[in-house]
Every structure is written in C-alpha cells, then in structure tokens.
Protein backbone atom coordinates (compact mmCIF):
# COMPACT_ATOMS: atom_id res chain seq x y z
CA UNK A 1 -63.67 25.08 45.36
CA UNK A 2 -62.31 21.81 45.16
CA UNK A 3 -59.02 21.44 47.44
CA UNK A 4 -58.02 18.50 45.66
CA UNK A 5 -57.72 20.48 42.11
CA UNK A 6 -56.33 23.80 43.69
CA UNK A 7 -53.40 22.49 45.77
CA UNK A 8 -50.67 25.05 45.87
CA UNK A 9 -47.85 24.03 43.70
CA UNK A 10 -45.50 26.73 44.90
CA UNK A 11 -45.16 28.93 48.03
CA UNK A 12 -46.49 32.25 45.68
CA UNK A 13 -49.73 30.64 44.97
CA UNK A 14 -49.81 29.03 48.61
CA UNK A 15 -49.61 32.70 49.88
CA UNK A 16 -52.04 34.12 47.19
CA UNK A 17 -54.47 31.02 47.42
CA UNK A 18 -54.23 31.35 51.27
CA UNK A 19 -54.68 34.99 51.77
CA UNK A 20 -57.90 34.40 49.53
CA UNK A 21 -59.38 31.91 52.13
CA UNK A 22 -58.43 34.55 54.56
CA UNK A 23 -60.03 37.35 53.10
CA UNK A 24 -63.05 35.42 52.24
CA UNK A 25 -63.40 33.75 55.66
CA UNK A 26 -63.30 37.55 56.89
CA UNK A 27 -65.45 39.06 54.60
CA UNK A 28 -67.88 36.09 55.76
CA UNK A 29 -67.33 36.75 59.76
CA UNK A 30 -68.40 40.41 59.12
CA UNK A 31 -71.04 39.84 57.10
CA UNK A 32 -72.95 36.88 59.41
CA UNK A 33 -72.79 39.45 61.94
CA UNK A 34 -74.41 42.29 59.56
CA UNK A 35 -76.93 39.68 57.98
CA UNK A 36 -78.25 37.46 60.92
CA UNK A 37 -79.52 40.87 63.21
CA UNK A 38 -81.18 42.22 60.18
CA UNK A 39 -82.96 38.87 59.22
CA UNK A 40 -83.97 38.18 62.95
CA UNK A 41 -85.40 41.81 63.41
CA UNK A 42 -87.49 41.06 60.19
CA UNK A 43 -88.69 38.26 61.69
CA UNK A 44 -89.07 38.65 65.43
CA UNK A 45 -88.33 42.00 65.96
CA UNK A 46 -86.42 43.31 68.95
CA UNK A 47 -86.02 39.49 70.07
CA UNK A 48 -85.31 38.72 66.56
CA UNK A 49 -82.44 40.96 66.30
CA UNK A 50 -80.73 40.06 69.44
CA UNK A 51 -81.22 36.03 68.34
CA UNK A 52 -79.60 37.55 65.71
CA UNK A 53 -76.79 39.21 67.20
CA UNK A 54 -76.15 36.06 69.26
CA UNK A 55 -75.51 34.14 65.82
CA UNK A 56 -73.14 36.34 64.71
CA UNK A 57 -70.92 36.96 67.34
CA UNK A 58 -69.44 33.28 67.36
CA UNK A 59 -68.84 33.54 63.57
CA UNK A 60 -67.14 36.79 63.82
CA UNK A 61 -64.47 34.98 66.04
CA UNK A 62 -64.44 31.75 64.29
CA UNK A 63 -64.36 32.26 60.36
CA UNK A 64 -60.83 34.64 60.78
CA UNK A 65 -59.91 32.19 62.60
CA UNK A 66 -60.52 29.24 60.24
CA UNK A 67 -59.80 31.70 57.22
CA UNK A 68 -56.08 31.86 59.50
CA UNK A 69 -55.29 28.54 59.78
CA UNK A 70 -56.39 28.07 56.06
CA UNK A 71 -53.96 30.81 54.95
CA UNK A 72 -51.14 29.15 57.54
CA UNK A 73 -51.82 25.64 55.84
CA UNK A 74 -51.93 26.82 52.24
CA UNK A 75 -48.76 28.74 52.61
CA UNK A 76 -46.85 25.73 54.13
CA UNK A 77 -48.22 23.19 51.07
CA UNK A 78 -46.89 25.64 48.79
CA UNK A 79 -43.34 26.18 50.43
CA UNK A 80 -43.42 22.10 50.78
CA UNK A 81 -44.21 21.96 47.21
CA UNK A 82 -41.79 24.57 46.26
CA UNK A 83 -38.68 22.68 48.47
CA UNK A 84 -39.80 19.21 46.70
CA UNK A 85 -39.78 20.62 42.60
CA UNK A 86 -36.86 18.86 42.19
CA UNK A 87 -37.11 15.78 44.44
CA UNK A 88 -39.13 14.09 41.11
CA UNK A 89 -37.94 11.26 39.10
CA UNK A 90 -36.68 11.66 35.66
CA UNK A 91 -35.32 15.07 36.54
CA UNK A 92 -32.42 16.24 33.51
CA UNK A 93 -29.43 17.05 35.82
C-alpha cells in the first residue's frame, strides 16, 4: 500500500483507512504467534516450538500496537484534511 497515494482526504476514510491498519496489524499479531510455534516445532521440535513461541510473543504486543498508532494517525490526517477542504485557493464563495 502506498501511503503517499492513500492519504485520507476526510476524517470518514481516515477512520475506515485506519481501523483497516488496525485490524490488519491485529490479525498479523495473532497470527505470528499461531505460525512461528508451528514452523519451529516442524523444524526443531519441542525446542523449535518454544523458539517459536519466543518470536511471537513480542509481535503479539507490538503489531496492535503499531496497527494503534496507525489508526490514531490516519484518523487525525483525515480530520486535518477534513478542517482544511476549504482553506484552498480559488474556492467560489
């Protein structure tokens, strides 16, 4: 996804673009710590699966996190964005 070409150009699609990261982020977080056990017990075994365990457990904290602040910072573009429509030049009054 290119951030440049998806800005938020009002605080709807901030919310909607933002609660996307979030879910996505989540979805991510709960999935490293499904994925990484399972490929480290095919692996390694036992060991394998605790390695594996130990991988996922900082993700699980972090990507919600990140997926958070990316929600937060998306919805604050778009109400920006929304507060500034009319601030351009040329405006019809």
């Amino acid at each position: 996804m290119s951030k440049s070409r998806n800005r938020p150009k009002h605080a709807l699609y901030g919310i909607t673009a933002g609660g996307n990261a979030f879910a996505t982020s989540l979805a991510s977080g709960f999935g490293g710590l499904a994925r990484h056990p399972l490929q480290g017990a095919e692996k390694e075994g036992v060991q394998g699966f605790f390695k594996g365990v130990g991988k996922g457990v900082p993700g699980l904290a972090t990507k919600p996190a990140i997926g958070a602040f990316d929600l937060a910072s998306n919805l604050a573009e778009g109400v920006r964005n929304t507060t500034t429509v009319f601030d351009a030049e040329g405006l019809d009054r």
